[in-house]
PDB file of N, CA and C in Angstrom:
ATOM      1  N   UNK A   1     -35.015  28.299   9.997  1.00  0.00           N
ATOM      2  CA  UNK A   1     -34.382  28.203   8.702  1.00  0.00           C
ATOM      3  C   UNK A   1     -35.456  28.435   7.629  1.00  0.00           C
ATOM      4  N   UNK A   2     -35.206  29.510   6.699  1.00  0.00           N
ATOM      5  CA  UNK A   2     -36.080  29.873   5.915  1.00  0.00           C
ATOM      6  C   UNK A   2     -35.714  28.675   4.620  1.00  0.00           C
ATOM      7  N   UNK A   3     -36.339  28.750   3.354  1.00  0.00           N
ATOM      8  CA  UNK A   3     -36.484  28.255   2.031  1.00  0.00           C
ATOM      9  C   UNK A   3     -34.548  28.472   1.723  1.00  0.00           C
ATOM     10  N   UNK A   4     -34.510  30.049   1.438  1.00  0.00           N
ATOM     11  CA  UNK A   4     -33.281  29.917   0.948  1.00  0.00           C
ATOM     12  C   UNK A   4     -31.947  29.513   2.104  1.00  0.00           C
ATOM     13  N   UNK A   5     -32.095  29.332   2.931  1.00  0.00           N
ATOM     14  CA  UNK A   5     -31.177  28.832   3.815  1.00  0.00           C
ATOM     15  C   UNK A   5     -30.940  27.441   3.745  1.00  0.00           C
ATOM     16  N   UNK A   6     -32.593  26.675   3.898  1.00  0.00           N
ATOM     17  CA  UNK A   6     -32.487  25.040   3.591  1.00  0.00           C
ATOM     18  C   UNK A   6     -31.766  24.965   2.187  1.00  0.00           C
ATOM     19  N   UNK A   7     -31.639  25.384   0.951  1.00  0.00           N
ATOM     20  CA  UNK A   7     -31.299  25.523  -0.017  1.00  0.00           C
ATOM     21  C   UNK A   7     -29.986  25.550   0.447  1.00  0.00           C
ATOM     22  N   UNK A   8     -29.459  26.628   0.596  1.00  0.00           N
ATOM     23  CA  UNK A   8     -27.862  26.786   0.647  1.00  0.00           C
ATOM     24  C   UNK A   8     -27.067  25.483   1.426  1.00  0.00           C
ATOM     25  N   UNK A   9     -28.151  25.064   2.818  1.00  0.00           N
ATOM     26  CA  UNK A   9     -27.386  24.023   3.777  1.00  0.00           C
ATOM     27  C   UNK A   9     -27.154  22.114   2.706  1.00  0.00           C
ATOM     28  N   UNK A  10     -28.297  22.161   1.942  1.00  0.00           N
ATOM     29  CA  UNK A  10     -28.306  21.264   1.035  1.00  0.00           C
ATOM     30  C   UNK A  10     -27.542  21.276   0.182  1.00  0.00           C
ATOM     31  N   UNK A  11     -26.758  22.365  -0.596  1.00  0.00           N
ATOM     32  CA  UNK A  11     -26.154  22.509  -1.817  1.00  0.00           C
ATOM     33  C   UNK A  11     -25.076  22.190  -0.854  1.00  0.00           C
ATOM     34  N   UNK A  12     -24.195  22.257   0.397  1.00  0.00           N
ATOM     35  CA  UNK A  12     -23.235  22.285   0.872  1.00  0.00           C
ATOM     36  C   UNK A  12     -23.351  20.682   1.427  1.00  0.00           C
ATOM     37  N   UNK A  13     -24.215  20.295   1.967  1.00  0.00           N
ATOM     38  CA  UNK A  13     -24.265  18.668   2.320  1.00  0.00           C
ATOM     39  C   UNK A  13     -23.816  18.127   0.977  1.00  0.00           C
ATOM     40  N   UNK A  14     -24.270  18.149   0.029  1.00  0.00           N
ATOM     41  CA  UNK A  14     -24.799  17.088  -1.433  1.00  0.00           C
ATOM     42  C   UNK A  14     -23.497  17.236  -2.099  1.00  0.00           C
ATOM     43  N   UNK A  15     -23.113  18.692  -2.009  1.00  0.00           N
ATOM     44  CA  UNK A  15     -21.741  19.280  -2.959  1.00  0.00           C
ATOM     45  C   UNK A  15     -22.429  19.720  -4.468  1.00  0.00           C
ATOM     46  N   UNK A  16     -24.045  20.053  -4.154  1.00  0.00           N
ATOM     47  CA  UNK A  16     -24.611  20.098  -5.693  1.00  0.00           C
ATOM     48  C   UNK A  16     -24.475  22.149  -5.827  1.00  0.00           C
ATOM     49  N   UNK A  17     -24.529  21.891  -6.903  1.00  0.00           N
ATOM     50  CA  UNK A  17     -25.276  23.777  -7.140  1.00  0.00           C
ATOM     51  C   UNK A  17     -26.409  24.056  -6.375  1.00  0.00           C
ATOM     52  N   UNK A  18     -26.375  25.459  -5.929  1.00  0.00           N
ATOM     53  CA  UNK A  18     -27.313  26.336  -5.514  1.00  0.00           C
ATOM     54  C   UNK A  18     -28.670  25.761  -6.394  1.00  0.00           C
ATOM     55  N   UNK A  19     -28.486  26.067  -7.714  1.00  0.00           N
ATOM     56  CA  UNK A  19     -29.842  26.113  -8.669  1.00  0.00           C
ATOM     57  C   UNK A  19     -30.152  24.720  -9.028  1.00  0.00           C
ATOM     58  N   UNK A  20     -29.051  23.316  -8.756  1.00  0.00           N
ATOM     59  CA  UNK A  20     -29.929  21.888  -9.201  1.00  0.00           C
ATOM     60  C   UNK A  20     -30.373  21.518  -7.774  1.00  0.00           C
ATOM     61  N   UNK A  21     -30.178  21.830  -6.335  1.00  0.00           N
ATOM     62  CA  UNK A  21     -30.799  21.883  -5.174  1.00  0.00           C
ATOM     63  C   UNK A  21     -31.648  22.461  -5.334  1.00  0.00           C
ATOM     64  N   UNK A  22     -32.113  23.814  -5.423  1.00  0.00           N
ATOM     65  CA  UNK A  22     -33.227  24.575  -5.555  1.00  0.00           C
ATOM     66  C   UNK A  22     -34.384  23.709  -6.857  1.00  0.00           C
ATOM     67  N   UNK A  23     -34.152  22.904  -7.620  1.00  0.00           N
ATOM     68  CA  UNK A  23     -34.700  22.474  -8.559  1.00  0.00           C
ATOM     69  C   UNK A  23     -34.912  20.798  -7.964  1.00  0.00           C
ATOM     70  N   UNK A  24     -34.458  19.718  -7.211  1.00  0.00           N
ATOM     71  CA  UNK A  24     -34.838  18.995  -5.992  1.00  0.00           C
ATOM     72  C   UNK A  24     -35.464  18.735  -5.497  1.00  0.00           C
ATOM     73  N   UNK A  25     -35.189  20.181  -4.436  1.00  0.00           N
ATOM     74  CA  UNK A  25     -36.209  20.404  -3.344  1.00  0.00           C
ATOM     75  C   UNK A  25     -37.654  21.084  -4.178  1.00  0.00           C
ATOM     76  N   UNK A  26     -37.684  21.718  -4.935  1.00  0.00           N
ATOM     77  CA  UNK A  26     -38.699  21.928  -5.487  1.00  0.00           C
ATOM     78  C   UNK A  26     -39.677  20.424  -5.985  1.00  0.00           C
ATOM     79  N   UNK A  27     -38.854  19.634  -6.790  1.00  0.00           N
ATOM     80  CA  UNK A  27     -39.046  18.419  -7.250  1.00  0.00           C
ATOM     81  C   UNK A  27     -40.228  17.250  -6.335  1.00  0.00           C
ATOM     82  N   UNK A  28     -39.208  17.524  -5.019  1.00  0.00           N
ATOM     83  CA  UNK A  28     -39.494  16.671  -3.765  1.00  0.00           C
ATOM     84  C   UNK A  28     -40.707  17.333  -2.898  1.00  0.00           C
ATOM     85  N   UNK A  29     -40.955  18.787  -3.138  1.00  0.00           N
ATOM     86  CA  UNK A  29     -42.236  19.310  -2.479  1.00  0.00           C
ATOM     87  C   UNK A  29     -43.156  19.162  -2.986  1.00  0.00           C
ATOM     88  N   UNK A  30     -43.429  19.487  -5.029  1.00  0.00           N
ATOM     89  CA  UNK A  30     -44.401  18.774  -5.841  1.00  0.00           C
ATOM     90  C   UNK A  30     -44.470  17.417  -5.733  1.00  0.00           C
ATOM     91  N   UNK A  31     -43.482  16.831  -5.521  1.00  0.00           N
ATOM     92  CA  UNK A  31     -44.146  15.213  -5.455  1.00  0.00           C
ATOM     93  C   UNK A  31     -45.168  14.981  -4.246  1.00  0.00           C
ATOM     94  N   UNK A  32     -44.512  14.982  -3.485  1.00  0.00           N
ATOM     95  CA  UNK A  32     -44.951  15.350  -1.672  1.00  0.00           C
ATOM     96  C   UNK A  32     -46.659  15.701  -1.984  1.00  0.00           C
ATOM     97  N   UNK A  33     -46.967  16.872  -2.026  1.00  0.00           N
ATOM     98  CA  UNK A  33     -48.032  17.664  -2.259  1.00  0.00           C
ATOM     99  C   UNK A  33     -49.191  16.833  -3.225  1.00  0.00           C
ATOM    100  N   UNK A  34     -48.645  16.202  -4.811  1.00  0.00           N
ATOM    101  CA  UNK A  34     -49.503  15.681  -5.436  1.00  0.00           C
ATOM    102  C   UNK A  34     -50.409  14.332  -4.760  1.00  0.00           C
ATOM    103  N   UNK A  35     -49.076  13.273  -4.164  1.00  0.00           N
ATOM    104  CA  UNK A  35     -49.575  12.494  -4.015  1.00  0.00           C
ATOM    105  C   UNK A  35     -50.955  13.064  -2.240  1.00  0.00           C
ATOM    106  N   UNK A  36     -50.171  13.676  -1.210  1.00  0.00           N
ATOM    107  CA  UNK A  36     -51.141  13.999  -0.068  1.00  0.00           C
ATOM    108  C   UNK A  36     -52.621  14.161  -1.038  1.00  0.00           C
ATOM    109  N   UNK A  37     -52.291  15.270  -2.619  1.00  0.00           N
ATOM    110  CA  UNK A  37     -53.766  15.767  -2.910  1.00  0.00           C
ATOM    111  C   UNK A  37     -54.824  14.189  -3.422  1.00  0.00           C
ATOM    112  N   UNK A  38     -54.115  12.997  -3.412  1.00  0.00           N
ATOM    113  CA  UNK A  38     -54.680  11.878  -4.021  1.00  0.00           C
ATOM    114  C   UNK A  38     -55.147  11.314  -2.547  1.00  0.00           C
ATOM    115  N   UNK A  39     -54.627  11.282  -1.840  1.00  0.00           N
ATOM    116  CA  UNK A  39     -55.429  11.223  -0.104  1.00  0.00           C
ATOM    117  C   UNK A  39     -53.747   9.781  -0.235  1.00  0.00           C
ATOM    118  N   UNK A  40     -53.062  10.045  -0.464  1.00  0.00           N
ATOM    119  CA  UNK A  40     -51.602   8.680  -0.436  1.00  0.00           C
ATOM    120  C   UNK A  40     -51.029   9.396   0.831  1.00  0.00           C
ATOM    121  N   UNK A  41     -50.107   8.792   0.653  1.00  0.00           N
ATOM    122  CA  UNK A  41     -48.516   8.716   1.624  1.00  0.00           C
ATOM    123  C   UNK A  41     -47.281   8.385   1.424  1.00  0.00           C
ATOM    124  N   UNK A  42     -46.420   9.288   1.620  1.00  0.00           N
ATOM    125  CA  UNK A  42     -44.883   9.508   1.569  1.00  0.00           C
ATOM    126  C   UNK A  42     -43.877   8.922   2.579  1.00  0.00           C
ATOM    127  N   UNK A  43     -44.015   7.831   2.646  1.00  0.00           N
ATOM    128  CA  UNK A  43     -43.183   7.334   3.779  1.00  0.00           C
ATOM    129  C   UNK A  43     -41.674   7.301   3.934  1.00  0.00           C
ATOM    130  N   UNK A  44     -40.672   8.080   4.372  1.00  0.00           N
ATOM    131  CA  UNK A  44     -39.594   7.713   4.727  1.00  0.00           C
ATOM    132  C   UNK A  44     -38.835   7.336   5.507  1.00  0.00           C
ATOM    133  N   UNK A  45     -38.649   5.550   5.476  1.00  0.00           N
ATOM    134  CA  UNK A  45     -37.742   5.320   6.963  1.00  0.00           C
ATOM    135  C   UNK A  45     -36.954   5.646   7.320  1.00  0.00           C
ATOM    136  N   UNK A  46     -36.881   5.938   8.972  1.00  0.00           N
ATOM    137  CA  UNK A  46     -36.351   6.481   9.981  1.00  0.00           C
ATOM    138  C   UNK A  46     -36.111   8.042   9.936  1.00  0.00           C
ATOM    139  N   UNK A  47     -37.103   8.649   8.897  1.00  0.00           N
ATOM    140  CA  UNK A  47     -36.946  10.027   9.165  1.00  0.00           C
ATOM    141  C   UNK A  47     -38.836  10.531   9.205  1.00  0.00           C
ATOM    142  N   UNK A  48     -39.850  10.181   8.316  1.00  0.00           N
ATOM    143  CA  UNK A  48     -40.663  10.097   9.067  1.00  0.00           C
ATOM    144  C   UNK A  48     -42.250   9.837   7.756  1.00  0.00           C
ATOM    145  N   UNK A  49     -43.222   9.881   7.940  1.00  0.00           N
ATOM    146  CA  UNK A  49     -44.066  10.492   7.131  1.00  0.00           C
ATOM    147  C   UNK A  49     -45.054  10.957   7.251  1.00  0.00           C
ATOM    148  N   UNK A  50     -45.344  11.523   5.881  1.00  0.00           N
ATOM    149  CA  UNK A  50     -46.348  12.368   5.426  1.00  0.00           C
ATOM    150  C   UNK A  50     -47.551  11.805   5.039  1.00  0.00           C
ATOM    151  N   UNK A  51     -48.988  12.591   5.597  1.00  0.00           N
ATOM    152  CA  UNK A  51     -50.414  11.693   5.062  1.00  0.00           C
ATOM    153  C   UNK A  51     -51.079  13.061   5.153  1.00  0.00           C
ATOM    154  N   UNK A  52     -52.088  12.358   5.180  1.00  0.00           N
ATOM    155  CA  UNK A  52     -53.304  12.992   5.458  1.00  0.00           C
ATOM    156  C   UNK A  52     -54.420  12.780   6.584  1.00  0.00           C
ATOM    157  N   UNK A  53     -55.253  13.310   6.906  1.00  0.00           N
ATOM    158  CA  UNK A  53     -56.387  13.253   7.816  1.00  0.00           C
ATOM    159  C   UNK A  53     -57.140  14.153   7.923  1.00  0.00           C
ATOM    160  N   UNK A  54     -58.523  13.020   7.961  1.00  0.00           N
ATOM    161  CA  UNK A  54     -59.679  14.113   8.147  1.00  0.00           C
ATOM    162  C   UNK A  54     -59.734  14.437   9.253  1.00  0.00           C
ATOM    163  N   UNK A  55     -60.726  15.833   9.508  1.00  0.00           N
ATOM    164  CA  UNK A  55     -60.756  16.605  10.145  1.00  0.00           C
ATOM    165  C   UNK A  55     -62.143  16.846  10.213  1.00  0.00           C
ATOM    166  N   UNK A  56     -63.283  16.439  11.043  1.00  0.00           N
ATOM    167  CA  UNK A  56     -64.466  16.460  11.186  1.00  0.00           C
ATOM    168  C   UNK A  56     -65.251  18.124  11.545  1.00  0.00           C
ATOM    169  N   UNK A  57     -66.308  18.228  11.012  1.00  0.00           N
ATOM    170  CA  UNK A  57     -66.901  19.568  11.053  1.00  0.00           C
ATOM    171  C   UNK A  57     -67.179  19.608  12.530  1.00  0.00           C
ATOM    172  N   UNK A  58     -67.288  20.893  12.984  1.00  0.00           N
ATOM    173  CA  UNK A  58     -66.812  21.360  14.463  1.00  0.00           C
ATOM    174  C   UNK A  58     -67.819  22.809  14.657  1.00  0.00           C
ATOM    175  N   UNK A  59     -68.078  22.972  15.697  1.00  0.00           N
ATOM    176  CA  UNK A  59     -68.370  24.342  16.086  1.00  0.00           C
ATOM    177  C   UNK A  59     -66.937  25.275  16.788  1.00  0.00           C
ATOM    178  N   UNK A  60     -66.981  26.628  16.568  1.00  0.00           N
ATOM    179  CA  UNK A  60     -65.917  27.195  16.735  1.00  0.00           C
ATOM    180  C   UNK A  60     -66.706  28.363  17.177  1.00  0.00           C
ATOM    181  N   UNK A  61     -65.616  29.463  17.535  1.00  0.00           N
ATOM    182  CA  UNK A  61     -66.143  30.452  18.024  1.00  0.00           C
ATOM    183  C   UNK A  61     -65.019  31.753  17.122  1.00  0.00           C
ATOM    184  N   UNK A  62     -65.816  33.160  16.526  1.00  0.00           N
ATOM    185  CA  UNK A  62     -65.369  34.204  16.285  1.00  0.00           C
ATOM    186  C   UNK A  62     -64.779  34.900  17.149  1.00  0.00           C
ATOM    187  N   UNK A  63     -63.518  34.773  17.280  1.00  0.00           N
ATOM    188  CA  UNK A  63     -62.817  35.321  17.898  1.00  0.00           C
ATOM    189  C   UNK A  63     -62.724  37.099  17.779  1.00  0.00           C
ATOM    190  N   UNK A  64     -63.448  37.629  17.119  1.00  0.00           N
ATOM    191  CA  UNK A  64     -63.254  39.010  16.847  1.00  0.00           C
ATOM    192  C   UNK A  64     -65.208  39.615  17.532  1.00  0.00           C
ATOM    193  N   UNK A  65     -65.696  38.488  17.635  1.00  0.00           N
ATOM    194  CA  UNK A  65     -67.120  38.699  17.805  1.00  0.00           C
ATOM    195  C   UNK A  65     -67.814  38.185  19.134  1.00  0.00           C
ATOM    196  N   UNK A  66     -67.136  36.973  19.257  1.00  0.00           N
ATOM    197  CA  UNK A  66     -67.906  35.793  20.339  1.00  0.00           C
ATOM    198  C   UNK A  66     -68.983  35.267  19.635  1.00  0.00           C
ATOM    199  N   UNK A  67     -69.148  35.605  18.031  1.00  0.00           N
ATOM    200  CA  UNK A  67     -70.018  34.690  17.715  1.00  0.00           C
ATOM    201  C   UNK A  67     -69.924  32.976  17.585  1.00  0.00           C
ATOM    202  N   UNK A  68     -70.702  32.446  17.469  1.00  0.00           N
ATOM    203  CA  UNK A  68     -70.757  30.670  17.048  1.00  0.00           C
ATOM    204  C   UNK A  68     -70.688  30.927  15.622  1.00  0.00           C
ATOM    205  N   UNK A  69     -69.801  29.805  15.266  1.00  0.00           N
ATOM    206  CA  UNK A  69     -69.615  29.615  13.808  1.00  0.00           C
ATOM    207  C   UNK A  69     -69.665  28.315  13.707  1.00  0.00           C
ATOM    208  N   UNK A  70     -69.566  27.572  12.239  1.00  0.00           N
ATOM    209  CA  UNK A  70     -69.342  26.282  12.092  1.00  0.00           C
ATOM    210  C   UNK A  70     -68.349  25.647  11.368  1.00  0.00           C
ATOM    211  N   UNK A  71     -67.576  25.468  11.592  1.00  0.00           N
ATOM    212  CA  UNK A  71     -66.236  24.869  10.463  1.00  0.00           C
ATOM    213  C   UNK A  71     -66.661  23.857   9.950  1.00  0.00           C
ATOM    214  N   UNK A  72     -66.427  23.608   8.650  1.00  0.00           N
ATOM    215  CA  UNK A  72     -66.863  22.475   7.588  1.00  0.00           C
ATOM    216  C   UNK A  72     -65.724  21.559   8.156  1.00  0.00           C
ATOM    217  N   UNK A  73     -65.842  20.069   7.355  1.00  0.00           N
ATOM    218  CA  UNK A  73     -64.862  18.874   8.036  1.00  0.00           C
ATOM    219  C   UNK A  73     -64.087  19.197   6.545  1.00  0.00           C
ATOM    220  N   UNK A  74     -62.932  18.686   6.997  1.00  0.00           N
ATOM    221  CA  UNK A  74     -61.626  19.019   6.039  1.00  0.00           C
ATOM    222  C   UNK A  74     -60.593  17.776   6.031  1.00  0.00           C
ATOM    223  N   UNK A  75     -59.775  17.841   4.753  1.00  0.00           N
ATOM    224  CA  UNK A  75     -58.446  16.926   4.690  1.00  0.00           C
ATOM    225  C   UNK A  75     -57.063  18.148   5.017  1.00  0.00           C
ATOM    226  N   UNK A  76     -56.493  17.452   5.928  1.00  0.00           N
ATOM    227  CA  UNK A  76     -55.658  18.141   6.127  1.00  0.00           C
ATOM    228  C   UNK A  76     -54.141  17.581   6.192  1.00  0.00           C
ATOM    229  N   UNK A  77     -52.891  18.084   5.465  1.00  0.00           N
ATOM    230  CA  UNK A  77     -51.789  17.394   5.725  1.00  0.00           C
ATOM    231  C   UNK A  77     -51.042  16.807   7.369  1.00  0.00           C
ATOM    232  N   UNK A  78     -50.734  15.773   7.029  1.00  0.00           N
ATOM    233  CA  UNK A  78     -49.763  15.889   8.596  1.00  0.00           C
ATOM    234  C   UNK A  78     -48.287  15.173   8.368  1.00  0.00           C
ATOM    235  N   UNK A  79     -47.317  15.473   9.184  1.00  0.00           N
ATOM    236  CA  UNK A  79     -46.009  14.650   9.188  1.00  0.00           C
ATOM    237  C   UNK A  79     -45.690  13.834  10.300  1.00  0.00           C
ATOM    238  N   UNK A  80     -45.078  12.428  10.772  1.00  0.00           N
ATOM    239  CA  UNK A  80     -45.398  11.850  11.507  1.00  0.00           C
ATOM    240  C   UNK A  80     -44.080  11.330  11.892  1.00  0.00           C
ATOM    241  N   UNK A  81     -43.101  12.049  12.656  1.00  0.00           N
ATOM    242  CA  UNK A  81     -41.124  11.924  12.523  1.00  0.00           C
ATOM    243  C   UNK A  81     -40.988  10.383  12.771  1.00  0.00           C
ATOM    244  N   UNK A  82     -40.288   9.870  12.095  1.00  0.00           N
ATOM    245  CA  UNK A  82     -39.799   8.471  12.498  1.00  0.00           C
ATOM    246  C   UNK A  82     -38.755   8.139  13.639  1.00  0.00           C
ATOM    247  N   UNK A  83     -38.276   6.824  13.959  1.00  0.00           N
ATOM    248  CA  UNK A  83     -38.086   6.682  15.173  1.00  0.00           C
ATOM    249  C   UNK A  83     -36.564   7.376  15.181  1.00  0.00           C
ATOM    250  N   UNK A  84     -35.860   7.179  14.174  1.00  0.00           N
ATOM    251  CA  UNK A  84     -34.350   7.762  13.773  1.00  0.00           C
ATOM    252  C   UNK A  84     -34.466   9.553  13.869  1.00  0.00           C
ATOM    253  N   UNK A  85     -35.633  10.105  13.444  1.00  0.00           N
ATOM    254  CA  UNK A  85     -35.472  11.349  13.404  1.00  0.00           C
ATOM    255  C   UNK A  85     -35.829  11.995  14.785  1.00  0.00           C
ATOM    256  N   UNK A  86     -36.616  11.241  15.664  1.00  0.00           N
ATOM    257  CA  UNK A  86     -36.809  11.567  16.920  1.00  0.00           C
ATOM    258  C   UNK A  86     -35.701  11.435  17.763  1.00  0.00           C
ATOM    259  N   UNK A  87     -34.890  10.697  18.107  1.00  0.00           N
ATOM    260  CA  UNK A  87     -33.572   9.768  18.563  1.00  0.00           C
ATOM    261  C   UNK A  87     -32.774  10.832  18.313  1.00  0.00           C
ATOM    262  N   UNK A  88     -32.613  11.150  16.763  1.00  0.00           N
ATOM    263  CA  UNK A  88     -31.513  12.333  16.820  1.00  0.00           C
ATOM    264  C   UNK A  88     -32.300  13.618  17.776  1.00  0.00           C
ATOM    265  N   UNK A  89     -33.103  14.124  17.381  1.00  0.00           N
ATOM    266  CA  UNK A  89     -33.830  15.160  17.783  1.00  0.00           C
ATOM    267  C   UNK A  89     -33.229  15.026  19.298  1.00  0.00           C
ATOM    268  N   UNK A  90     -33.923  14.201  20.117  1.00  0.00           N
ATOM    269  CA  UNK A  90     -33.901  13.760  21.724  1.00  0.00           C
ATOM    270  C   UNK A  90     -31.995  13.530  21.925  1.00  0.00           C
ATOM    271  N   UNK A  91     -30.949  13.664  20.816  1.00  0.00           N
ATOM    272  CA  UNK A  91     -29.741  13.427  21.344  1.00  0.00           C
ATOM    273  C   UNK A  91     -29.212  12.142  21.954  1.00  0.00           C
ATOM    274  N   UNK A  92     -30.143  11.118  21.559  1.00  0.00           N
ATOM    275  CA  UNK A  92     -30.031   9.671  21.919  1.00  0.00           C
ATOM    276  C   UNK A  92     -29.213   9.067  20.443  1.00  0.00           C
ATOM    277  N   UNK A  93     -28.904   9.474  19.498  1.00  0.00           N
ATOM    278  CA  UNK A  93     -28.682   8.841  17.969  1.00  0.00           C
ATOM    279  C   UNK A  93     -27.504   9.954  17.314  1.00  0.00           C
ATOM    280  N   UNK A  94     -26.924   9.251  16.988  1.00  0.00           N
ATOM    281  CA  UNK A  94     -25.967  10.489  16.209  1.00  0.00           C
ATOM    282  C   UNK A  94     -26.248  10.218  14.542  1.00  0.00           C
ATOM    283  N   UNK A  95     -26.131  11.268  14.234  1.00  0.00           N
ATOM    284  CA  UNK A  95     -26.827  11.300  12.203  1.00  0.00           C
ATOM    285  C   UNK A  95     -25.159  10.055  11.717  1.00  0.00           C
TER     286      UNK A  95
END
């Protein structure tokens, strides 16, 4: 499911317009995004959340070369499904 598809399936759940869904979900991805960039967390029960984690500097290899390289350590987003969103997923839970 692309951007405009999640869009359309939302405007039809909610009963909202195409364009105040599209304005939402936009809403709900800037929020999302600002707080991860503050190193926070988005928690939603029983569907799941969002953080962050570091990611320690590493040796890697150039895949176009076989050279050794070195990757710097990094923050990186992650999502973490809650127990309700797994349950449905696995067909054990009905929405």
């Amino acid at each position: 499911m692309n951007r405009a598809e999640l869009i359309d399936a939302m405007a039809k759940e909610a009963g909202l317009s195409k364009a105040d869904t599209e304005k939402a979900l936009k809403a709900f991805t800037n929020t999302v995004s600002k707080e991860l960039k503050k190193k926070g967390k988005v928690q939603l029960v029983g569907f799941g959340t969002f953080e962050t984690s570091k990611r320690a500097a590493r040796k890697g290899k150039n895949p176009a070369t076989g050279e050794a390289i070195k990757i710097p350590a990094s923050t990186v987003p992650k999502f973490k499904a809650g127990k309700a969103l797994k349950d449905l997923v696995n067909g054990t839970k009905k929405k």
